[in-house]
Every structure is written in C-alpha cells, then in structure tokens.
PDB file of N, CA and C in Angstrom:
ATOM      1  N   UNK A   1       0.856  -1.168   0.000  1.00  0.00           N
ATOM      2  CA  UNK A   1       0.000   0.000   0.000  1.00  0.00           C
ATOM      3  C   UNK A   1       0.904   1.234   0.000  1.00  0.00           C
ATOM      4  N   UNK A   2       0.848   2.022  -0.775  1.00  0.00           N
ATOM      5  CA  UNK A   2       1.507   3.238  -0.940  1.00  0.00           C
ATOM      6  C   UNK A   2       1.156   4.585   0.121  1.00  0.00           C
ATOM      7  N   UNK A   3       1.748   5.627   0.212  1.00  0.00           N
ATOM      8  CA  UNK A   3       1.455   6.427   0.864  1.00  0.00           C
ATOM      9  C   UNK A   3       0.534   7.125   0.589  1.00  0.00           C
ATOM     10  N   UNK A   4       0.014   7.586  -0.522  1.00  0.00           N
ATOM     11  CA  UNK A   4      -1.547   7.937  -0.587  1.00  0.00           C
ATOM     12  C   UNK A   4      -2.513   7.203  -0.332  1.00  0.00           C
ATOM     13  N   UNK A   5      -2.238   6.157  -0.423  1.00  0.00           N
ATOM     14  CA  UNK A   5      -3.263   5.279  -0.616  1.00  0.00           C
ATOM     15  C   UNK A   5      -3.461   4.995   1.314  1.00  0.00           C
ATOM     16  N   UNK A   6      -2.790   5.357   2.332  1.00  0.00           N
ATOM     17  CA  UNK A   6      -2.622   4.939   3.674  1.00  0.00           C
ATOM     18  C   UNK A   6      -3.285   6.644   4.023  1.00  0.00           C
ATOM     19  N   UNK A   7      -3.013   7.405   3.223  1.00  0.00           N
ATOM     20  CA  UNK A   7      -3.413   8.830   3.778  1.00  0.00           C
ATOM     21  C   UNK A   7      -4.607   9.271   3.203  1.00  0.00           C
ATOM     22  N   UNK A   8      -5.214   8.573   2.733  1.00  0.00           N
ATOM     23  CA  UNK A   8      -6.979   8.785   2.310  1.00  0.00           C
ATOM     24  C   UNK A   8      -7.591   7.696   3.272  1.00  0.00           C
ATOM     25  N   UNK A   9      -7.028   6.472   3.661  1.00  0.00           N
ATOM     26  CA  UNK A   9      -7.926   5.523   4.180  1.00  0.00           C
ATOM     27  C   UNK A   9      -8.056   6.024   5.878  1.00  0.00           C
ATOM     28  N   UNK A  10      -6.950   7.001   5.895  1.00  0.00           N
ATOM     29  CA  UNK A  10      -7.063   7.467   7.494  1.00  0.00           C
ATOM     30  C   UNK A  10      -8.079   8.349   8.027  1.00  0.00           C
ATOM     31  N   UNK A  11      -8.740   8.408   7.014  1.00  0.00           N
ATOM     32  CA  UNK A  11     -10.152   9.654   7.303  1.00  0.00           C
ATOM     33  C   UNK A  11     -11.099   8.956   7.221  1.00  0.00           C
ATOM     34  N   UNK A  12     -11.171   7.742   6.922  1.00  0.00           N
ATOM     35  CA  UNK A  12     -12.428   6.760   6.546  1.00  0.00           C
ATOM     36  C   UNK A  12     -12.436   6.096   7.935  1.00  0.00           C
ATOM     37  N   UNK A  13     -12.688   6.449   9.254  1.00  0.00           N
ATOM     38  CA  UNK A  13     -12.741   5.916  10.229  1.00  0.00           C
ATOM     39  C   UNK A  13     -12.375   4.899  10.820  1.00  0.00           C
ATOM     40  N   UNK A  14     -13.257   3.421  10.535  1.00  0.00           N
ATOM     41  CA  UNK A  14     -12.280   2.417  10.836  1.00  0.00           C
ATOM     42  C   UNK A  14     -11.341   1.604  10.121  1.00  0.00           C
ATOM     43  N   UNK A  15     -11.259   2.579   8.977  1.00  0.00           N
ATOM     44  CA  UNK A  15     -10.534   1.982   7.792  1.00  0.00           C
ATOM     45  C   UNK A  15      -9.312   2.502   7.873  1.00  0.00           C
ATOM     46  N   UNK A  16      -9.021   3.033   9.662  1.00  0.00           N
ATOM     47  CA  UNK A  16      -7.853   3.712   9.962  1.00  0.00           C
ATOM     48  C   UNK A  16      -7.113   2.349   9.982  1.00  0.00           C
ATOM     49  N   UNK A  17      -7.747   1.444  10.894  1.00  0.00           N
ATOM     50  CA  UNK A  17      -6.273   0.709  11.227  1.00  0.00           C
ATOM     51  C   UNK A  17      -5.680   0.014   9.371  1.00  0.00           C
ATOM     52  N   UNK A  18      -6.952  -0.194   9.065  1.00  0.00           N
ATOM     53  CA  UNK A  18      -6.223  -0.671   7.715  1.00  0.00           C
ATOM     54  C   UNK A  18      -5.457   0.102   7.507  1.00  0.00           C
ATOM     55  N   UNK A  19      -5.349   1.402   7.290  1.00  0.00           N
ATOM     56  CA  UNK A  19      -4.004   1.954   6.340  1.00  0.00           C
ATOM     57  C   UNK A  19      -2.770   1.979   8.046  1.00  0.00           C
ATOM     58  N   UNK A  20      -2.745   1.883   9.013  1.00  0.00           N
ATOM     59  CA  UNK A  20      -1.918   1.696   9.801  1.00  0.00           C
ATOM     60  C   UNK A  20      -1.162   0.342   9.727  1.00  0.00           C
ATOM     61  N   UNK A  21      -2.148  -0.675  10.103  1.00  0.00           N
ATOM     62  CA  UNK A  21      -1.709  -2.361  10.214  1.00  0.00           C
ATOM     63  C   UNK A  21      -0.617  -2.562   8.665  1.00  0.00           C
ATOM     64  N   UNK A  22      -1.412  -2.242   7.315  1.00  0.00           N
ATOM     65  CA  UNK A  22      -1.313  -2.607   6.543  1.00  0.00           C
ATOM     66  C   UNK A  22      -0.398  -1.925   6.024  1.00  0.00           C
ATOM     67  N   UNK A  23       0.303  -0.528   5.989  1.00  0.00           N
ATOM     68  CA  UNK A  23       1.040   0.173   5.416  1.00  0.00           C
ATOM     69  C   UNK A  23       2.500   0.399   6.061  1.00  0.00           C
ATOM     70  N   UNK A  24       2.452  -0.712   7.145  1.00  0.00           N
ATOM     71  CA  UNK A  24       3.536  -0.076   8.729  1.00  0.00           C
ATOM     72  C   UNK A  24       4.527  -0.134   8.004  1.00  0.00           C
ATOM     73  N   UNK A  25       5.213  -0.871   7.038  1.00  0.00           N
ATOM     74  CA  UNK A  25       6.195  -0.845   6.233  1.00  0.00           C
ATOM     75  C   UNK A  25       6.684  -0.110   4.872  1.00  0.00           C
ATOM     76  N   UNK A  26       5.921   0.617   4.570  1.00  0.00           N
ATOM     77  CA  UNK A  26       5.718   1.834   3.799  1.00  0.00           C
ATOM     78  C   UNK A  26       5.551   3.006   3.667  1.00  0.00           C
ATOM     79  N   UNK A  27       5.202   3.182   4.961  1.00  0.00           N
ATOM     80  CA  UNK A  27       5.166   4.608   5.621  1.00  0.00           C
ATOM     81  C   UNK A  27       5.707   5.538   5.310  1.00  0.00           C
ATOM     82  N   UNK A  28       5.568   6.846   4.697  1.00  0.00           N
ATOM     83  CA  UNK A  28       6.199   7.722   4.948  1.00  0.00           C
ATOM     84  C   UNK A  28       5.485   9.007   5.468  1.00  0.00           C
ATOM     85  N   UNK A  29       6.268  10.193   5.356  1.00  0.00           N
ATOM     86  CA  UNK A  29       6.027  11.278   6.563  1.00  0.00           C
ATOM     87  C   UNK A  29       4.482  11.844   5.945  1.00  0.00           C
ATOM     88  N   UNK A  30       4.617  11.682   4.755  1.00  0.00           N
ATOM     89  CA  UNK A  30       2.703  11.849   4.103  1.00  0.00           C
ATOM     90  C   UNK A  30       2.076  11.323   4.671  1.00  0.00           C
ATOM     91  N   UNK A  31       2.196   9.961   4.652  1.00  0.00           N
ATOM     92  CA  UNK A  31       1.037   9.244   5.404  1.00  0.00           C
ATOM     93  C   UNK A  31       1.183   9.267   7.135  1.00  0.00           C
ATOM     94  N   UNK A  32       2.068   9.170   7.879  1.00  0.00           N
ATOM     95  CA  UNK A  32       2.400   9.772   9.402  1.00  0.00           C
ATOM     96  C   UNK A  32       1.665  10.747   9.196  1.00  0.00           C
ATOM     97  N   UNK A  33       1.896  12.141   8.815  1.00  0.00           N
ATOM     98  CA  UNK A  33       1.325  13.625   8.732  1.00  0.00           C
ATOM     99  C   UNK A  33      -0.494  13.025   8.986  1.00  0.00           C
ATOM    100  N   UNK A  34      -1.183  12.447   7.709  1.00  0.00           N
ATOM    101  CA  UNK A  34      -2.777  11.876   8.001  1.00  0.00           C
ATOM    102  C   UNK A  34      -2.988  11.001   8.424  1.00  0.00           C
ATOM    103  N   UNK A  35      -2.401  10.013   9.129  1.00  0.00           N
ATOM    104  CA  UNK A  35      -2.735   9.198   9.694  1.00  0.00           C
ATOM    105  C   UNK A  35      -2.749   9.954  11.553  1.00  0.00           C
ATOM    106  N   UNK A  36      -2.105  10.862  11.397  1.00  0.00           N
ATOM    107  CA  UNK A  36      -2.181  11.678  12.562  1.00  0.00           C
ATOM    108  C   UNK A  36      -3.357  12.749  12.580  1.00  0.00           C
ATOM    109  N   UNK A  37      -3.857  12.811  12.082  1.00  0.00           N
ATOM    110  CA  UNK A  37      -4.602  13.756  11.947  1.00  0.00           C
ATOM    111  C   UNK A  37      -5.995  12.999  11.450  1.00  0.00           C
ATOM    112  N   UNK A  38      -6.162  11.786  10.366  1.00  0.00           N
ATOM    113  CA  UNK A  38      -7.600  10.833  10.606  1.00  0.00           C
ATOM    114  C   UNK A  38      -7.704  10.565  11.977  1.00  0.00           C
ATOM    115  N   UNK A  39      -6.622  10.221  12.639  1.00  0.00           N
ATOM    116  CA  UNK A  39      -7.419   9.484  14.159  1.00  0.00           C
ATOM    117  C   UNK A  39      -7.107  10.623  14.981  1.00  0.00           C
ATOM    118  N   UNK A  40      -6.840  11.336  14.874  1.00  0.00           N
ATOM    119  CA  UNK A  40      -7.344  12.690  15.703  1.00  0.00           C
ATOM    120  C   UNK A  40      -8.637  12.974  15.746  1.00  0.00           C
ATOM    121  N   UNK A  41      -8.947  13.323  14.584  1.00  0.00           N
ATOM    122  CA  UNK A  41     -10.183  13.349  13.757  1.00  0.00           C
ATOM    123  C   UNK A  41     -11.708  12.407  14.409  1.00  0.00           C
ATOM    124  N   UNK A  42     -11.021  10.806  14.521  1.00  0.00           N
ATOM    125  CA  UNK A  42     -11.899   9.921  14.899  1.00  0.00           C
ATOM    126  C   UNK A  42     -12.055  10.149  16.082  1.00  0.00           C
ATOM    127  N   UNK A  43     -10.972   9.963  17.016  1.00  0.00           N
ATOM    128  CA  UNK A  43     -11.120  10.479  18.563  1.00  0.00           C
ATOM    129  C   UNK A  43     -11.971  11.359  19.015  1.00  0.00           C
ATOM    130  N   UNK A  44     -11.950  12.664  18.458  1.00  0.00           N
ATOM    131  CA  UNK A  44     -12.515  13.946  18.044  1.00  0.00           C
ATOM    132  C   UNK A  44     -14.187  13.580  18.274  1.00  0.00           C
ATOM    133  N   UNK A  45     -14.327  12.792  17.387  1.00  0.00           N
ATOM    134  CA  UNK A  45     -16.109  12.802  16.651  1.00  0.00           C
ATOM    135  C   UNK A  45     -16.630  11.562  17.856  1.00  0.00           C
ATOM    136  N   UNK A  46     -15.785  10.550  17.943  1.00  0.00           N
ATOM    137  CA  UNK A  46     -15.877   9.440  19.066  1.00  0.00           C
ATOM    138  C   UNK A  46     -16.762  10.442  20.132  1.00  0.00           C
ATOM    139  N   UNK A  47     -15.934  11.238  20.788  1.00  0.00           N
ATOM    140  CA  UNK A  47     -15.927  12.118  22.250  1.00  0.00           C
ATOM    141  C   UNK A  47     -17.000  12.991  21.954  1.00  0.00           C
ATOM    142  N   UNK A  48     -17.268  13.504  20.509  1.00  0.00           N
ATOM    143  CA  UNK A  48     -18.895  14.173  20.361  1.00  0.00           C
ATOM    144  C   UNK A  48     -20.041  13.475  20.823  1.00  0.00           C
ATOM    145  N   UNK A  49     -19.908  12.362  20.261  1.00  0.00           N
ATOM    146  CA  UNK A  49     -20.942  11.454  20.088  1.00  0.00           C
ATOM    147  C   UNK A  49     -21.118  10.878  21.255  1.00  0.00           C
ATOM    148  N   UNK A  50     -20.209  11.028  21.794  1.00  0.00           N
ATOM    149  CA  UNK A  50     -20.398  10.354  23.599  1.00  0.00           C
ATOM    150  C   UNK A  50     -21.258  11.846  24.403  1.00  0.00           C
ATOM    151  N   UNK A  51     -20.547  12.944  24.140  1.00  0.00           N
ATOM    152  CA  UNK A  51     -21.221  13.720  24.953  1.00  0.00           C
ATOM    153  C   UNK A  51     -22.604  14.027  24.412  1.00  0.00           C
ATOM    154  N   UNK A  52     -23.011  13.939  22.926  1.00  0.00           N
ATOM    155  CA  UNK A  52     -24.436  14.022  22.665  1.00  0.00           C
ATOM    156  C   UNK A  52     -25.453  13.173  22.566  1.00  0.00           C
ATOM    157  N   UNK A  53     -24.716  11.692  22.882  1.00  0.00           N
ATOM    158  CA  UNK A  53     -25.706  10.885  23.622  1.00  0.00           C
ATOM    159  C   UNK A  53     -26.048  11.028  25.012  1.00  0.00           C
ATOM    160  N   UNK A  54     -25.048  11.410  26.128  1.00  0.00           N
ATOM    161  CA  UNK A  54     -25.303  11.961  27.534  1.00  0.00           C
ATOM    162  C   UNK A  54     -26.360  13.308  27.232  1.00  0.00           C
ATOM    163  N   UNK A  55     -25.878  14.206  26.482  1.00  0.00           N
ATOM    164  CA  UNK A  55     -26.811  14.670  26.764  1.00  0.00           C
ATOM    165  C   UNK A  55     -28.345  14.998  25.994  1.00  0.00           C
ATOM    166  N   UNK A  56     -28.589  13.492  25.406  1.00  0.00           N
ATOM    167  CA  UNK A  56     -29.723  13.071  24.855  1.00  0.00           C
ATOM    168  C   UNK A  56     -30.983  12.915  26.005  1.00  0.00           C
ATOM    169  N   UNK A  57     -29.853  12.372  27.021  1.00  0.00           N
ATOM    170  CA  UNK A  57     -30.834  11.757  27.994  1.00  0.00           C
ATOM    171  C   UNK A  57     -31.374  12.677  28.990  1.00  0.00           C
ATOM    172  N   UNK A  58     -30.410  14.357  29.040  1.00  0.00           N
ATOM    173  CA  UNK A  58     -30.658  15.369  30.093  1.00  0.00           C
ATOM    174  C   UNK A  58     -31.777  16.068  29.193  1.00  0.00           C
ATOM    175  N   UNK A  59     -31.562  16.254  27.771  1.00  0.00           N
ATOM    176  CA  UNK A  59     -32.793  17.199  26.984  1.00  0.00           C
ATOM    177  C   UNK A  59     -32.551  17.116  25.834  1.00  0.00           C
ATOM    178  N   UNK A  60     -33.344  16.269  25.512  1.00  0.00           N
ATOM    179  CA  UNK A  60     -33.255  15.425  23.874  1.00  0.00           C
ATOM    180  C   UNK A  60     -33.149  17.204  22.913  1.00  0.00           C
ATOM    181  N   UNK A  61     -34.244  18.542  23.363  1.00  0.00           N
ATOM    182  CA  UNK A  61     -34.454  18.630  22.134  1.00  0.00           C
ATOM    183  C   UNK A  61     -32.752  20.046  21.791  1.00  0.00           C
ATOM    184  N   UNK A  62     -32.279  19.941  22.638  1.00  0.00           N
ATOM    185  CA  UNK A  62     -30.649  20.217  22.912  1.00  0.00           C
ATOM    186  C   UNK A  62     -29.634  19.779  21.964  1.00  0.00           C
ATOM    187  N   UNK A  63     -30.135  18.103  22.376  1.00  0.00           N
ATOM    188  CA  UNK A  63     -29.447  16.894  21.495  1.00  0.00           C
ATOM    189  C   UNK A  63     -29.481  17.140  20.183  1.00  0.00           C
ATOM    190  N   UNK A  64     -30.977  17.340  20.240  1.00  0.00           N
ATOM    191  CA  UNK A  64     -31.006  17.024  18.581  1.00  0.00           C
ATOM    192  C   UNK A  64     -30.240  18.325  17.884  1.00  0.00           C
ATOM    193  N   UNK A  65     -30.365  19.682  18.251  1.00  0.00           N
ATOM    194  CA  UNK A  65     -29.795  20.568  17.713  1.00  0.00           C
ATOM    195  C   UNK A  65     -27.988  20.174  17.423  1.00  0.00           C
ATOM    196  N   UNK A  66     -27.515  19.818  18.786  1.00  0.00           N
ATOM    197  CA  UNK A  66     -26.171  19.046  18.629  1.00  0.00           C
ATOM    198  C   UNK A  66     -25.637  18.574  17.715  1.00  0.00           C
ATOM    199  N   UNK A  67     -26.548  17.593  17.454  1.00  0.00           N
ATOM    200  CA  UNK A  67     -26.646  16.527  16.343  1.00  0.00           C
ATOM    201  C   UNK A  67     -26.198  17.101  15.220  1.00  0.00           C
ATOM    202  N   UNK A  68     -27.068  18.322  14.238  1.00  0.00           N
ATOM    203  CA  UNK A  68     -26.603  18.856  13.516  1.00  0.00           C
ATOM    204  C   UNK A  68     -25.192  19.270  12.844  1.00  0.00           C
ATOM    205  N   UNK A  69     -24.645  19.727  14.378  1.00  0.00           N
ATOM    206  CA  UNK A  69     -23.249  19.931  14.310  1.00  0.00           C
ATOM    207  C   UNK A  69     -22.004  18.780  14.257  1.00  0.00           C
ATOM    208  N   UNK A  70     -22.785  17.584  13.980  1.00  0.00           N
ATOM    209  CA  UNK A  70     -21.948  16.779  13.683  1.00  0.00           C
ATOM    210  C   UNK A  70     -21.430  16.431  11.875  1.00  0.00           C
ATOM    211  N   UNK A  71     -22.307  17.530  11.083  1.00  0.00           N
ATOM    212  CA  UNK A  71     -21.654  17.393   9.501  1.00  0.00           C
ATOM    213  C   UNK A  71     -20.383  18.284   9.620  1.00  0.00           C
ATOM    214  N   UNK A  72     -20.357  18.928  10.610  1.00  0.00           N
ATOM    215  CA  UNK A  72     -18.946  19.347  10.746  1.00  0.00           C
ATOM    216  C   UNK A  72     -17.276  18.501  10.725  1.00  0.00           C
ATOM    217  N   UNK A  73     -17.908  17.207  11.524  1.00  0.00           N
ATOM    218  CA  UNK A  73     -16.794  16.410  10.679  1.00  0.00           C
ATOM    219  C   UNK A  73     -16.838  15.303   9.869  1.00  0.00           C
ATOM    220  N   UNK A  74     -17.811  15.390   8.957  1.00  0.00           N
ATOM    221  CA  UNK A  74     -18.045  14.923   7.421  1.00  0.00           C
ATOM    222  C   UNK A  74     -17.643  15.876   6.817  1.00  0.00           C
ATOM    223  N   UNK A  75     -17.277  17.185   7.069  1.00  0.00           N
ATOM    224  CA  UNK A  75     -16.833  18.387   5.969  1.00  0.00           C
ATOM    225  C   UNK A  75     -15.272  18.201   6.078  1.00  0.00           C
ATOM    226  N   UNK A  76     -14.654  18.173   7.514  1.00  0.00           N
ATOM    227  CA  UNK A  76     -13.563  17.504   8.216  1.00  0.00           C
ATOM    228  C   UNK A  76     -12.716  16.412   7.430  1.00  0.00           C
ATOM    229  N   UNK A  77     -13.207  15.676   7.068  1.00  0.00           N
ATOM    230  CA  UNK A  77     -13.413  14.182   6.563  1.00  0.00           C
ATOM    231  C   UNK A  77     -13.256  14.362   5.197  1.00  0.00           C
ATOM    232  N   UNK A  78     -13.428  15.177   4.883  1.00  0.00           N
ATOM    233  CA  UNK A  78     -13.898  15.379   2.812  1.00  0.00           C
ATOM    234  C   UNK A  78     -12.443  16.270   2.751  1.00  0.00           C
ATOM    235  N   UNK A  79     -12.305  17.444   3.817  1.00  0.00           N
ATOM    236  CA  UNK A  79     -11.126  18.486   3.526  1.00  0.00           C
ATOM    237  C   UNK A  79     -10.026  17.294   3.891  1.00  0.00           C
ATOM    238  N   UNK A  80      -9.514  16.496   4.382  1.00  0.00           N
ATOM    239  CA  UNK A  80      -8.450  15.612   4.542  1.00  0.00           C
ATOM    240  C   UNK A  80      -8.338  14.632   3.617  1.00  0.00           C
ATOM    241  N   UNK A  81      -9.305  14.276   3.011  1.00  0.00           N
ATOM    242  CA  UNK A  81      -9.450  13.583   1.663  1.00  0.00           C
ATOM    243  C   UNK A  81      -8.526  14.393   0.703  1.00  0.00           C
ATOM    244  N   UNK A  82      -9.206  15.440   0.422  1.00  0.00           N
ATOM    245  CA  UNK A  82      -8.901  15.973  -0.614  1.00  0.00           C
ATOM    246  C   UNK A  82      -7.626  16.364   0.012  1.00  0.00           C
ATOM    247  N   UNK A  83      -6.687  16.787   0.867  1.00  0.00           N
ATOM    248  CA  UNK A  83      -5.588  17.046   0.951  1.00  0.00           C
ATOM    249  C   UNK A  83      -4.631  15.607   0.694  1.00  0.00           C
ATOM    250  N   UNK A  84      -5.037  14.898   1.026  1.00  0.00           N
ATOM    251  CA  UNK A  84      -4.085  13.510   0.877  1.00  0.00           C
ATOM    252  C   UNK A  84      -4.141  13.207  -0.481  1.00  0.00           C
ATOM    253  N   UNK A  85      -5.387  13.105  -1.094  1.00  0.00           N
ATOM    254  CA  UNK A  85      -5.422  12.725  -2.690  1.00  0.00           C
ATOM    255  C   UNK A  85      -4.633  13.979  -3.533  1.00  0.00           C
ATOM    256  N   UNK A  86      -4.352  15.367  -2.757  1.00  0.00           N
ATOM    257  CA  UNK A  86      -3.437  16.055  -4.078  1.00  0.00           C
ATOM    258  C   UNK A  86      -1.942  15.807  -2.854  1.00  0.00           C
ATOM    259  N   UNK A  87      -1.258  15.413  -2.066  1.00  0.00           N
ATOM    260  CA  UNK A  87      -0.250  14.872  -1.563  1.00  0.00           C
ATOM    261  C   UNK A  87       0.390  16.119  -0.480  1.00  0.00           C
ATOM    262  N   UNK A  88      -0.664  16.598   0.286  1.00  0.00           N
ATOM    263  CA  UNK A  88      -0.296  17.898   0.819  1.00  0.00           C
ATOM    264  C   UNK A  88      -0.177  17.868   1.836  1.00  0.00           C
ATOM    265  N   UNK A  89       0.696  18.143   2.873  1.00  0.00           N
ATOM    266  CA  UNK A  89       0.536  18.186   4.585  1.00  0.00           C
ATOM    267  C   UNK A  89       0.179  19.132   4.582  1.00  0.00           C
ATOM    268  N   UNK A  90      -1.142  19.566   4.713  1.00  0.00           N
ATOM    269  CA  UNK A  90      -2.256  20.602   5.309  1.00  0.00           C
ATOM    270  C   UNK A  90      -2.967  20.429   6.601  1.00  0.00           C
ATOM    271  N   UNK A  91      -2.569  21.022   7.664  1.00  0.00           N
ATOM    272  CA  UNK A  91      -3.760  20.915   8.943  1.00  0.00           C
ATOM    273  C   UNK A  91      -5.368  20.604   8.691  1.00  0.00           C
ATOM    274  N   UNK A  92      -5.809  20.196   9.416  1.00  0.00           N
ATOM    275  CA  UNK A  92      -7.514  20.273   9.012  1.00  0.00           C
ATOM    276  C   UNK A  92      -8.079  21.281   9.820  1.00  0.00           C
ATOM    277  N   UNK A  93      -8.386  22.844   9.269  1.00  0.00           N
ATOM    278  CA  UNK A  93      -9.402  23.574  10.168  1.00  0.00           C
ATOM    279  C   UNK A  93      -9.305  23.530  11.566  1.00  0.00           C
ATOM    280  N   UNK A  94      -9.352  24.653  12.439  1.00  0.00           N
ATOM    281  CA  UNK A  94      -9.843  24.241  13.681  1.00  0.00           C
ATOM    282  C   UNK A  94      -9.278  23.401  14.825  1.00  0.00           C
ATOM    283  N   UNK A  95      -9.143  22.381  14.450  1.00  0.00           N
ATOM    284  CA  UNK A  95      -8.832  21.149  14.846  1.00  0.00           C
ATOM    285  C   UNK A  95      -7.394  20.447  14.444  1.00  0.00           C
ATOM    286  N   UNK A  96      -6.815  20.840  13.514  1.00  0.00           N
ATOM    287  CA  UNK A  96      -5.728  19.926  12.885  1.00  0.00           C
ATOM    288  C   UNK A  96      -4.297  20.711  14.110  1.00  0.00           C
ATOM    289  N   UNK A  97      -4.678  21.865  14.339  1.00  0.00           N
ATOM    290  CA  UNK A  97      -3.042  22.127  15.166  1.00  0.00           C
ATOM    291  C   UNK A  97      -3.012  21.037  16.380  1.00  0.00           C
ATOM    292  N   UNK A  98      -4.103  20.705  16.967  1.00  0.00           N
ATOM    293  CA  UNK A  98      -4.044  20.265  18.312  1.00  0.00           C
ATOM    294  C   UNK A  98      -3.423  18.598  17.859  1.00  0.00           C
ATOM    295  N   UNK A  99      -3.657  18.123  16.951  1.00  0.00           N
ATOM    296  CA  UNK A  99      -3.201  16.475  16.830  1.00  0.00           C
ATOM    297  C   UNK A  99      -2.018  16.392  16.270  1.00  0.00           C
ATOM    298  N   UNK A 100      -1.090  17.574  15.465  1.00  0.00           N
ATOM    299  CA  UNK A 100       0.342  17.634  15.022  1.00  0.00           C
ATOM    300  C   UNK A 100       1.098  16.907  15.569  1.00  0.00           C
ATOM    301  N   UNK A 101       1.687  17.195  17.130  1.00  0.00           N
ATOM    302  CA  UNK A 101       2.521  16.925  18.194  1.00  0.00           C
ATOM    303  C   UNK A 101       1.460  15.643  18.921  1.00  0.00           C
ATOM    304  N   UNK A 102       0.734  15.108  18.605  1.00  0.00           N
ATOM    305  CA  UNK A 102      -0.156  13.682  18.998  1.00  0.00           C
ATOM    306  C   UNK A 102       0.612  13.244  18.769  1.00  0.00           C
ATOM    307  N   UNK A 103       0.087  11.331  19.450  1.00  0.00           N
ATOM    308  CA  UNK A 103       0.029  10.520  18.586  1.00  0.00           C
ATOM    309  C   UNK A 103       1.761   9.816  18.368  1.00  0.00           C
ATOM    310  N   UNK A 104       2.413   9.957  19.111  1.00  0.00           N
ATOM    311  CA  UNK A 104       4.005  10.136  18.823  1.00  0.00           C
ATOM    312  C   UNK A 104       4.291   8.189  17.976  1.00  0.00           C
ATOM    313  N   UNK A 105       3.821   7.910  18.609  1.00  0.00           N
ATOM    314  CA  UNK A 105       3.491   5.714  18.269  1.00  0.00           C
ATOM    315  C   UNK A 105       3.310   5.644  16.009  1.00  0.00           C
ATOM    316  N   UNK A 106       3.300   7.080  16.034  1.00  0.00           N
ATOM    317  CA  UNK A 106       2.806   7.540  14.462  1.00  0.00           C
ATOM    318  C   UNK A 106       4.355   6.977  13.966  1.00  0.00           C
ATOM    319  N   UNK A 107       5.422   8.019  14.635  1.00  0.00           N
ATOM    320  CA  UNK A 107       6.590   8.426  13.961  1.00  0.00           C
ATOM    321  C   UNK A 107       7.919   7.207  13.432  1.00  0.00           C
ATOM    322  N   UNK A 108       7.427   5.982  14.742  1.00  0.00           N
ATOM    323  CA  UNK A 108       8.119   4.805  14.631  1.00  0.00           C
ATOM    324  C   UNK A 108       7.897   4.209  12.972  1.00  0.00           C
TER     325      UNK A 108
END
C-alpha cells in the first residue's frame, strides 16, 4: 500500500487501522502527517458522540440541535481527503493544530 493510498484511508474511520496495520512498512512522513490527523479526527467525533448521547438523555431537544453539528466532521473528513489525494501536509481547520505533536506511536 503506498502512501496515498494509507493517507486517504485514514479519514475513513475504521478503515484507519487498515491503512496503519497494513502500510507499517511503507510509511512515509505523508502518510504519518494523516494518519495523525484521521485518528485525531476519529477520537474527536468518538468524544462528540459520547457527549451528545449523555446529553440526549438530560434534553433530547438540545441533542437534537447538537446533532446537527456533527456534519462538521463529514466536511472535516472530505477536507483531509482531498488534501491527501493532491499529496499535501495541510492541517484540518480548527482542529488539525491540536493532533500535530499527537500521537508520537505515528513516527516509529
């Protein structure tokens, strides 16, 4: 598996470990760079989805507004796509400075 091909599958959620398991020997700093930043990403949306099911149960109609704000990382998800498919270490919005310095288990 090549390095694009490990740095598009890292935004596809659980199709992280595939490009991890499967690419560990091919790696390079392209794919480290999104593979740091898909499971940032996943972690990220994981920890939404936990807090807007808790607070489904305090006031659903809260929740549901919540909810909404979760195409925020399907837009997330599409901008890291498209950075890996043209071969770019680009942050993702918002969110991409905090997972840079993550993740260190990446760099091996």
């Amino acid at each position: 598996m090549n390095g694009k091909t490990q740095s598009i599958l890292s935004y596809l959620g659980i199709l992280w470990l595939v490009a991890f398991f499967a690419g560990k020997d091919t790696r390079d700093d392209l794919s480290k760079f999104h593979l740091k930043q898909g499971l940032g990403l996943l972690i990220l949306g994981i920890i939404y989805n936990i807090i807007v099911t808790i607070i489904t149960f305090i006031s659903p109609s809260i929740a549901m507004l919540l909810s909404y704000f979760g195409i925020v990382f399907l837009i997330f998800m599409i901008i890291g796509i498209i950075h890996a498919v043209n071969e770019v270490k680009k942050l993702l919005p918002l969110v991409g400075p905090m997972f840079e310095k993550q993740f260190p288990f990446l760099n091996q």
